[in-house]
Protein backbone atom coordinates (compact mmCIF):
# COMPACT_ATOMS: atom_id res chain seq x y z
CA UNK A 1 13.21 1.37 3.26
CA UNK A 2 13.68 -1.45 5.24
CA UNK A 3 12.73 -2.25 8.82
CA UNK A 4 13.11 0.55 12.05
CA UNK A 5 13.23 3.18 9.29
CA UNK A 6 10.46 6.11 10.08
CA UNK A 7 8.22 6.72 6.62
CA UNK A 8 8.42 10.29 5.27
CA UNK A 9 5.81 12.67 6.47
CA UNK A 10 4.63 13.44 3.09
CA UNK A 11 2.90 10.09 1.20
CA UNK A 12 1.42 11.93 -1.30
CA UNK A 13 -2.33 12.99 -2.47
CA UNK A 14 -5.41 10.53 -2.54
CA UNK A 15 -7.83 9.95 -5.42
CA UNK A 16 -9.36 13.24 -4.12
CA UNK A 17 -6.51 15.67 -4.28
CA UNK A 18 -5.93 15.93 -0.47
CA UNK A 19 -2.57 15.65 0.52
CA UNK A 20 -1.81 12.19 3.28
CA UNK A 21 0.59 12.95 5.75
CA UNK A 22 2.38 10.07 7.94
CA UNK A 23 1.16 12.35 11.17
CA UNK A 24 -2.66 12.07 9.84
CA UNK A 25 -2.28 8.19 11.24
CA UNK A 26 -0.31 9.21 14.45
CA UNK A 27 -1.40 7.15 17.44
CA UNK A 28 -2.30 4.19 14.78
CA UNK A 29 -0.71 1.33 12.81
CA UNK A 30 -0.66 1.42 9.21
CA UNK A 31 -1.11 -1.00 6.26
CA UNK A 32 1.16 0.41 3.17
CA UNK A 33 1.07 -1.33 0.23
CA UNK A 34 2.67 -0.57 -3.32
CA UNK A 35 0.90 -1.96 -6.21
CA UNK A 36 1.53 -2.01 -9.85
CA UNK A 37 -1.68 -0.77 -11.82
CA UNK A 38 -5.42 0.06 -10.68
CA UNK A 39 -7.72 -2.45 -12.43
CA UNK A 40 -5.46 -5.53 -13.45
CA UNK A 41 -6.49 -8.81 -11.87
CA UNK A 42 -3.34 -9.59 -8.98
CA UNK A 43 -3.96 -5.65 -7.59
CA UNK A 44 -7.77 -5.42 -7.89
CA UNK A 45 -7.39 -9.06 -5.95
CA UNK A 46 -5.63 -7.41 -3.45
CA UNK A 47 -7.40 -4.53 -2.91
CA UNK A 48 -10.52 -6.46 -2.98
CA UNK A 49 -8.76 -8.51 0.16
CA UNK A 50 -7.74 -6.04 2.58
CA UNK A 51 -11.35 -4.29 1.57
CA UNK A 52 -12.96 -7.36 3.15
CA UNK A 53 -10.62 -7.98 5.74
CA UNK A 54 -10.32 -3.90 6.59
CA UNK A 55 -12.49 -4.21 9.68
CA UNK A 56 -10.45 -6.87 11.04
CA UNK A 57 -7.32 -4.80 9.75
CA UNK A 58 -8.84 -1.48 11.85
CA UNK A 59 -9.86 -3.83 15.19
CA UNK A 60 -6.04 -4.83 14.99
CA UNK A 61 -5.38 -0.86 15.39
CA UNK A 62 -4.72 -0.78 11.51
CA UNK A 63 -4.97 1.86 8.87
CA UNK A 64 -4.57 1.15 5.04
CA UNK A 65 -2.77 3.23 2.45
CA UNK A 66 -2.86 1.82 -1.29
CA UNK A 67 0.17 3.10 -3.68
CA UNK A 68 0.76 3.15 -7.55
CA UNK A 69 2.15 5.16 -10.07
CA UNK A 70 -2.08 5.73 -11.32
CA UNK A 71 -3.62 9.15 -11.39
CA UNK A 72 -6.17 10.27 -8.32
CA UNK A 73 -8.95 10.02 -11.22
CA UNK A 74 -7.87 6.52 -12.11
CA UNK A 75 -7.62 5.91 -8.15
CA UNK A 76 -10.85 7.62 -7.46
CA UNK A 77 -12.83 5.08 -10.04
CA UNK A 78 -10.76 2.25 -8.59
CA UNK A 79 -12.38 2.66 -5.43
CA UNK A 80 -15.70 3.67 -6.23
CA UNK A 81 -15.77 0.29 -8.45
CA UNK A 82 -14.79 -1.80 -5.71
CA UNK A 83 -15.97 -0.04 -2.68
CA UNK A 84 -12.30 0.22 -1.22
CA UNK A 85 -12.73 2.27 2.28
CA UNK A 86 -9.28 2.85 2.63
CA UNK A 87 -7.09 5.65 1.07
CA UNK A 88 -5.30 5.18 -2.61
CA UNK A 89 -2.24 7.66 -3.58
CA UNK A 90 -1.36 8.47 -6.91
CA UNK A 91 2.37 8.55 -7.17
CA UNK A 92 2.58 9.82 -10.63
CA UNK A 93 6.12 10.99 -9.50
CA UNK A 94 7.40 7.79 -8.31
CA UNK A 95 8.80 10.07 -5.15
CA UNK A 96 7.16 7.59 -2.56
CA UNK A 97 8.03 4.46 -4.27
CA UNK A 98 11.44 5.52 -4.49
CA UNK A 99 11.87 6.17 -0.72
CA UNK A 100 10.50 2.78 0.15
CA UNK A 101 12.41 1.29 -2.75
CA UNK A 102 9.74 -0.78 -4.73
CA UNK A 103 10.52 1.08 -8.21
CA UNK A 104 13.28 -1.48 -9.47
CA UNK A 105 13.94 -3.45 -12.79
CA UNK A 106 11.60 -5.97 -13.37
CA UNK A 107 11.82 -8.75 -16.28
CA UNK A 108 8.80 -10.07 -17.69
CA UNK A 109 9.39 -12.38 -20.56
CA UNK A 110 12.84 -11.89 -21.08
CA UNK A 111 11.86 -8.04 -21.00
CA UNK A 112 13.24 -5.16 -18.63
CA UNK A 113 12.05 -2.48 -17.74
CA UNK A 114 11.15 -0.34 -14.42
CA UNK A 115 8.24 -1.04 -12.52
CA UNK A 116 6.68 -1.16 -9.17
CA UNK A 117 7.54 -4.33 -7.00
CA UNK A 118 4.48 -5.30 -5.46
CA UNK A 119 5.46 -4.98 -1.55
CA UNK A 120 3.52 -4.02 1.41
CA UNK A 121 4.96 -2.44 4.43
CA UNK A 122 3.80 -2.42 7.72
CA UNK A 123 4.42 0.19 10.24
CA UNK A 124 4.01 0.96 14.11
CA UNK A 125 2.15 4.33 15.76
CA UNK A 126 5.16 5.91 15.83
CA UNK A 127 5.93 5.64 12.47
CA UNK A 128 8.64 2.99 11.75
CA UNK A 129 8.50 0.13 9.66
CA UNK A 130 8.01 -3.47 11.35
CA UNK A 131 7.41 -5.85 8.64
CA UNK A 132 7.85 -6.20 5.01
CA UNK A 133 6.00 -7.98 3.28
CA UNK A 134 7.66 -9.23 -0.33
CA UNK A 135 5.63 -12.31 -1.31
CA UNK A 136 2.30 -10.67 -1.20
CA UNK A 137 -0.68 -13.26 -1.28
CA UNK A 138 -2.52 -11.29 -3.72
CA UNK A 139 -6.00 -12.85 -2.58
CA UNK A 140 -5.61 -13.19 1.11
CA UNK A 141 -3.61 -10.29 1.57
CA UNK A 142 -5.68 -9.16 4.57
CA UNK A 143 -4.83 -12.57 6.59
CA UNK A 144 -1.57 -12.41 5.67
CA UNK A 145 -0.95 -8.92 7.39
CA UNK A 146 -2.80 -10.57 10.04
CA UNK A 147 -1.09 -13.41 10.52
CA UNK A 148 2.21 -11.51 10.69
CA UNK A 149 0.28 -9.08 13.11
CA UNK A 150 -0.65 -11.74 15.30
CA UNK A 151 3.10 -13.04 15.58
CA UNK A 152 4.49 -9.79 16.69
């Protein structure tokens, strides 16, 4: 994925088994960001950010969309633990990261393996990507959508 490309209709299903379509945020702009693992300290950081920035993120005509390879169950506690108002989808398949293109070889202490790059994308009310975001500040994620928001 990379910028003026349209998202896929289909995202996915949430932590509660609904299915997300791109057309359920027509009209709106949307937050969507791709996260490793539900409950490690970088994602629940970020989460925890755009949670406390969301109204800020919604008055900017924002939606937000969470994505990882985690269950909905694992998803579902996620949120409930940290109060996240925002929708989570569990891409057990990997079929969403691998459209946007954040499931890639990673190393991690002279390790590789395949993982999810943490990236968030952001895209207009008509559905195309504007922005992406590859240096995610983690703990001020919300400002740094923002920011970029602000700029446009």
């Amino acid at each position: 994925m990379k910028i003026g490309d349209k998202i896929p209709e289909t995202l996915g299903l949430d932590a509660l088994g609904h299915e997300v379509k791109a057309s359920d945020f027509a009209g709106k702009k949307l937050v969507i960001y791709f996260y490793p693992k539900d409950n490690t300290s970088g994602c629940t950081a970020e989460a925890c950010s755009l949670a406390e920035g969301y109204t800020a993120l919604r008055k900017a005509g924002y939606e937000v969309v969470g994505v990882s390879r985690d269950s909905a169950e694992s998803h579902r506690k996620f949120a409930e633990k940290h109060s996240l108002p925002f929708t989570l989808i569990a891409d057990t398949e990997l079929t969403l990261h691998k459209a946007f293109g954040v499931w890639r070889e990673k190393k991690l202490y002279g390790r590789v393996s395949m993982g999810t790059v943490r990236t968030t994308f952001l895209v207009d009310e008509t559905g195309n990507v504007t922005d992406i975001i590859t240096k995610v500040q983690t703990k001020d994620s919300a400002n740094q959508i923002l920011a970029l928001d602000k700029k446009a």
